[in-house]
Protein backbone atom coordinates (compact mmCIF):
# COMPACT_ATOMS: atom_id res chain seq x y z
CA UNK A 1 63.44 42.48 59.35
CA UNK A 2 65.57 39.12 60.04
CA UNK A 3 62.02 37.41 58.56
CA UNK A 4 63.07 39.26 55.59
CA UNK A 5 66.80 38.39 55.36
CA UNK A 6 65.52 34.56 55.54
CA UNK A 7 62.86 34.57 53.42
CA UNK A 8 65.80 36.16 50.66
CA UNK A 9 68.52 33.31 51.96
CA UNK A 10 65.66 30.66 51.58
CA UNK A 11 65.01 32.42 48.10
CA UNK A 12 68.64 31.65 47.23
CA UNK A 13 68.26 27.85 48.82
CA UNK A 14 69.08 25.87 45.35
CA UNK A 15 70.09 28.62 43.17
CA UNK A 16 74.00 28.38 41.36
CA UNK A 17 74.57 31.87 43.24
CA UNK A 18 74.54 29.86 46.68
CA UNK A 19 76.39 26.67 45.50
CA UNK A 20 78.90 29.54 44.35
CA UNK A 21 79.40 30.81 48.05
CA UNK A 22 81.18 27.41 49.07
CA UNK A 23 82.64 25.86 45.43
CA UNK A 24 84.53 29.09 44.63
CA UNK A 25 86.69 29.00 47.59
CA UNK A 26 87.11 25.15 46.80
CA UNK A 27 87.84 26.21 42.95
CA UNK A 28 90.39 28.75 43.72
CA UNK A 29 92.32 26.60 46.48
CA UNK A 30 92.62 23.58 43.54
CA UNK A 31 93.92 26.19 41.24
CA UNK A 32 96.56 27.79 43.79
CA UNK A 33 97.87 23.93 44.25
CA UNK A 34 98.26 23.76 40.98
CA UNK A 35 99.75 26.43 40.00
CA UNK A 36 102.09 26.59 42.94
CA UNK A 37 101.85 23.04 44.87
CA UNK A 38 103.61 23.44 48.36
CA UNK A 39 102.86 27.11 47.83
CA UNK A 40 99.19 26.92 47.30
CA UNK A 41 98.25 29.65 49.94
CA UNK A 42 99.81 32.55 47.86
CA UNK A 43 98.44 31.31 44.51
CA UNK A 44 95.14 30.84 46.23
CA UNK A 45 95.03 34.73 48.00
CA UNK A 46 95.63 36.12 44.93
CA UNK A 47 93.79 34.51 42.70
CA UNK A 48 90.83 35.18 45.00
CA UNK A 49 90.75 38.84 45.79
CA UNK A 50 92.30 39.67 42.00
CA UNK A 51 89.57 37.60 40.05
CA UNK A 52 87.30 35.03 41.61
CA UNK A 53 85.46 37.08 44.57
CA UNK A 54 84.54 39.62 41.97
CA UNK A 55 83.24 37.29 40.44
CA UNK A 56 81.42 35.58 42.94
CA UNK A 57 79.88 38.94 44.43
CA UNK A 58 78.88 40.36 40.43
CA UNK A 59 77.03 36.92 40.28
CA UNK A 60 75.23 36.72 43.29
CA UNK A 61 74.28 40.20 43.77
CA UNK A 62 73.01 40.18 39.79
CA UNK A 63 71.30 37.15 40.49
CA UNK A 64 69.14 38.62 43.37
CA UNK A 65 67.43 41.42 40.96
CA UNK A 66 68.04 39.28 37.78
CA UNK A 67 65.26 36.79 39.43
CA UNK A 68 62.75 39.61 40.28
CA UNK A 69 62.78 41.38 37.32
CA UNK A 70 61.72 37.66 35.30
CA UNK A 71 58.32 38.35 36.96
CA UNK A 72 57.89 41.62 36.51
CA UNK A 73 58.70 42.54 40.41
CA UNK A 74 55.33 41.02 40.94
CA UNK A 75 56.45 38.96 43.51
CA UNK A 76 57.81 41.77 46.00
CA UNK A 77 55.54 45.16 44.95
CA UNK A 78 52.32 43.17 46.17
CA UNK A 79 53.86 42.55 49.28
CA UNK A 80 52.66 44.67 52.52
CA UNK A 81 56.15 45.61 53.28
CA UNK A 82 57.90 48.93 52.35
CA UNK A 83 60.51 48.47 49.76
CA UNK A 84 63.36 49.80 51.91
CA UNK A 85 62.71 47.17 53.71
CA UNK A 86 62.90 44.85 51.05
CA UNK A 87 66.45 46.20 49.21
CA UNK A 88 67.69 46.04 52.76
CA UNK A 89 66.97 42.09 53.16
CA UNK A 90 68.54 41.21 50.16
CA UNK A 91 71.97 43.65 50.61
CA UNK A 92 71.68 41.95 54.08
CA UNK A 93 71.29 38.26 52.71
CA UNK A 94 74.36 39.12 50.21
CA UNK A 95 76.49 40.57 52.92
CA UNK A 96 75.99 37.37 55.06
CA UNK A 97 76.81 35.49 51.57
CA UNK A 98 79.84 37.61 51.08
CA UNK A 99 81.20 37.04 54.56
CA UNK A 100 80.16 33.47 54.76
CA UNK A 101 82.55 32.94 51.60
CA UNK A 102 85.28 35.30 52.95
CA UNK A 103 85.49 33.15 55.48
CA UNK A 104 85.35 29.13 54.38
CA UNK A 105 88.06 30.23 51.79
CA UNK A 106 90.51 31.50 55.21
CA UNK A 107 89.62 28.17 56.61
CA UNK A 108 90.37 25.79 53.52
CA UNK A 109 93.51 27.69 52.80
CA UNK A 110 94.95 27.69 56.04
CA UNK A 111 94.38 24.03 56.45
CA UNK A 112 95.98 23.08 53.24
CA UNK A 113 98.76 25.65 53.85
CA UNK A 114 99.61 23.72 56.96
CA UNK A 115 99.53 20.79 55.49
CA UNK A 116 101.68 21.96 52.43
CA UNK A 117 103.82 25.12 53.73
CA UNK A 118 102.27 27.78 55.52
CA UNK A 119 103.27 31.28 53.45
CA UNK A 120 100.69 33.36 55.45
CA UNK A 121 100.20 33.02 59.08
CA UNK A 122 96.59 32.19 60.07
CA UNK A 123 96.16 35.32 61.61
CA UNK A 124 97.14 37.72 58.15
CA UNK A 125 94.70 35.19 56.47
CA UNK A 126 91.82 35.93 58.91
CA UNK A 127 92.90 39.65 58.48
CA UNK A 128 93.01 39.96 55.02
CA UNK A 129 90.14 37.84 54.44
CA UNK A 130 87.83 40.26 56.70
CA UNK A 131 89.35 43.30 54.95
CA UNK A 132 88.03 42.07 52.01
CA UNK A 133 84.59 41.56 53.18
CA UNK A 134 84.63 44.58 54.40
CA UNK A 135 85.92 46.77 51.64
CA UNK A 136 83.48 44.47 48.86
CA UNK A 137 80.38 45.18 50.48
CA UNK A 138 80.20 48.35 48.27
CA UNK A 139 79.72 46.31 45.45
CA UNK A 140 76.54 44.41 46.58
CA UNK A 141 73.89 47.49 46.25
CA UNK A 142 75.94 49.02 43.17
CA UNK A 143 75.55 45.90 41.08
CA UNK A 144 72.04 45.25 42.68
CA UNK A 145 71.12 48.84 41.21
CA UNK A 146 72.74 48.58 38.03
CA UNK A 147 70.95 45.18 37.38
CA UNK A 148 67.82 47.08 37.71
CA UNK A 149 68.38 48.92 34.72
CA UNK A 150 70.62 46.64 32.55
CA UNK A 151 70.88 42.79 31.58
CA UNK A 152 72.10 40.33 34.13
CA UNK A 153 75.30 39.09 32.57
CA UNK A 154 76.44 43.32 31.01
CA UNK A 155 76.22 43.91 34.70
CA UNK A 156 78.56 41.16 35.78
CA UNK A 157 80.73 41.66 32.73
CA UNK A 158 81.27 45.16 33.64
CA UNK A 159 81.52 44.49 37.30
CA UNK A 160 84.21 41.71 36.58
CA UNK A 161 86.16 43.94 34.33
CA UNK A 162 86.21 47.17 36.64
CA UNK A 163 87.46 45.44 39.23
CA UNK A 164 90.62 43.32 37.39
CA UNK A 165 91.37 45.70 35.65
CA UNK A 166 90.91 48.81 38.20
CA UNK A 167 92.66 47.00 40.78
CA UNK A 168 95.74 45.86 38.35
CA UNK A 169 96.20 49.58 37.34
CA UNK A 170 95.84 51.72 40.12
CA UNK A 171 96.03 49.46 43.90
CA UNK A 172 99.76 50.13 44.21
CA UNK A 173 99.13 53.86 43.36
CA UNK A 174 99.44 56.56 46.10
CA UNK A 175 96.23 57.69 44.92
CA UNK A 176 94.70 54.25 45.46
CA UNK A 177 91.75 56.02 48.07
CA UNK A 178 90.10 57.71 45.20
CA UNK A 179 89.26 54.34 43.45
CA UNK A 180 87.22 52.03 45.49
CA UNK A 181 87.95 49.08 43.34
CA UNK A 182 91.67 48.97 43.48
CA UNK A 183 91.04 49.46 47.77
CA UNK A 184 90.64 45.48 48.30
CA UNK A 185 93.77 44.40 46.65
CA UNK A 186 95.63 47.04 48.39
CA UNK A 187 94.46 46.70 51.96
CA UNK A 188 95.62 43.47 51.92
CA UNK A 189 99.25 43.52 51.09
CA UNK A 190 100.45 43.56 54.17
CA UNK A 191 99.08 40.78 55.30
CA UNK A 192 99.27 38.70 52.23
CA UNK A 193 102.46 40.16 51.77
CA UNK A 194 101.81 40.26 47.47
CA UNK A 195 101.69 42.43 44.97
CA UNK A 196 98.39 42.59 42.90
CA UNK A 197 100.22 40.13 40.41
CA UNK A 198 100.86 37.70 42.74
CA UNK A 199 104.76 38.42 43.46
CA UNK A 200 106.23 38.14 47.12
CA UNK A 201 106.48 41.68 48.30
CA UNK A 202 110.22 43.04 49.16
CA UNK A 203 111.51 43.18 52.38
CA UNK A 204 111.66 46.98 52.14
CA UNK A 205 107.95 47.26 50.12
CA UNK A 206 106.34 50.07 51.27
CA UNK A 207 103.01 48.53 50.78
CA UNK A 208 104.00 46.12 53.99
CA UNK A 209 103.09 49.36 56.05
CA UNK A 210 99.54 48.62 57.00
CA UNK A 211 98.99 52.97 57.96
CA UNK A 212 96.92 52.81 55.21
CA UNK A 213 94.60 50.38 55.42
CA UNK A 214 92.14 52.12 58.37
CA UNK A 215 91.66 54.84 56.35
CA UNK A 216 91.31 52.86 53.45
CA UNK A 217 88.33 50.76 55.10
CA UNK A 218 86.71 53.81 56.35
CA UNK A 219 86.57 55.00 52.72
CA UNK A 220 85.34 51.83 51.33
CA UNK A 221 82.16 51.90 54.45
CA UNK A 222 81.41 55.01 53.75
CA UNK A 223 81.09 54.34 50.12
CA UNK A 224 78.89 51.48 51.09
CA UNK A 225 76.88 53.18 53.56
CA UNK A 226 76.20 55.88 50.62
CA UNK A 227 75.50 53.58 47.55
CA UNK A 228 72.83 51.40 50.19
CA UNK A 229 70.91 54.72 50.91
CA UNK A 230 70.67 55.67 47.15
CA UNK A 231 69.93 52.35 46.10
CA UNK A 232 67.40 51.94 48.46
CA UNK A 233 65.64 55.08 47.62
CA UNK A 234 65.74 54.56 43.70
CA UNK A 235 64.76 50.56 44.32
CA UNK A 236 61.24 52.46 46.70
CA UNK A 237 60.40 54.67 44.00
CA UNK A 238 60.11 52.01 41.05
CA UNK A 239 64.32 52.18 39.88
CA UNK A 240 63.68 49.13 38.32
CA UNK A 241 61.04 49.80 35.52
CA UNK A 242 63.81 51.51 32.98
CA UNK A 243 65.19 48.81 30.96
């Protein structure tokens, strides 16, 4: 199995999609500076859980069936391995992807914001940047399965969409459990003490209560765990041949 989860990363060597995983982070920290300056780790956050990381996961996770499906699947339904086995290299190569990223932008942005004026403790970075890793790994088999059956860039137009708008509407919502793309931008509001708009929470904010967030990552795993299964058993039985 880890043969298979490098032979997907060394599929990925010189594609965009793995360029993405470090240049993003470096994108968004260049637009927090200058949008904010001294205050470039706020700016940064937000702009990063709110727009760019959706991005970045819609890309990469399109691009991994976007490149099969140009030959046909030819170059994985030849090969003497099960296709389970297969769908669960390349979730596995995206989640590595997804954390990898996840984690370079805590490190940038906590090494400018110390240099500049450090608005989130190191710590609540780490934090928040791990929630989100661990509440976006839903995504990954979703938009792998949905780029079986649609166009490359519909999929990562709809991802993008779902997930700026979703979050915008409904992450400050009581209801917020019952809508897995608004759980990222909520989970983390303690500890990047924002709203989903990028405004310092209030000293009184209930959404600096982090009660919620357990529960809220237990959700988003078992949402994962779910989505994985089906995709895998729709990506075994040929859920790619319906354009």
């Amino acid at each position: 199995m880890l043969g298979i989860i490098q032979s997907e990363l060394l599929k990925m060597r010189h594609t965009f999609s793995m360029k993405l995983i470090i240049l993003a982070p470096l994108a968004t920290l260049l637009l927090g500076y200058l949008l904010s300056g001294r205050h470039v780790q706020l700016s940064t956050y937000n702009w990063w859980y709110f727009m760019v990381l959706p991005l970045v996961v819609s890309l990469c996770s399109a691009s991994m069936i976007a490149g099969e499906k140009k030959s046909g699947m030819q170059n994985i339904v030849f090969l003497p391995i099960r296709l389970e086995k297969i769908w669960f290299g390349k979730t596995a190569a995206l989640v590595i992807l997804l954390f990898v990223t996840n984690l370079f932008l805590w490190i940038a942005t906590t090494a400018v914001g110390m240099a500049a004026c450090v608005t989130v403790s190191p710590l609540d970075g780490l934090i928040g940047c791990m929630l989100l890793f661990l509440t976006y790994l839903w995504q990954i088999p979703v938009i792998m399965q949905l780029t079986c059956f649609m166009g490359h860039m519909k999929v990562v137009f709809v991802s993008l969409a779902a997930n700026v708008i979703l979050s915008a509407v409904c992450a400050e919502k009581e209801w917020f459990l019952f809508v897995p793309y608004a759980i990222p931008a909520r989970v983390v509001c303690p500890f990047f003490k924002m709203h989903v708009n990028g405004i310092p929470l209030e000293d009184a904010s209930s959404l600096l209560s982090a009660g919620y967030v357990f529960p809220a990552v237990i959700v988003s795993l078992v949402f994962a765990l779910t989505v994985f299964l089906g995709g895998s058993k729709l990506f075994s039985r040929g859920g790619w041949v319906h354009e």
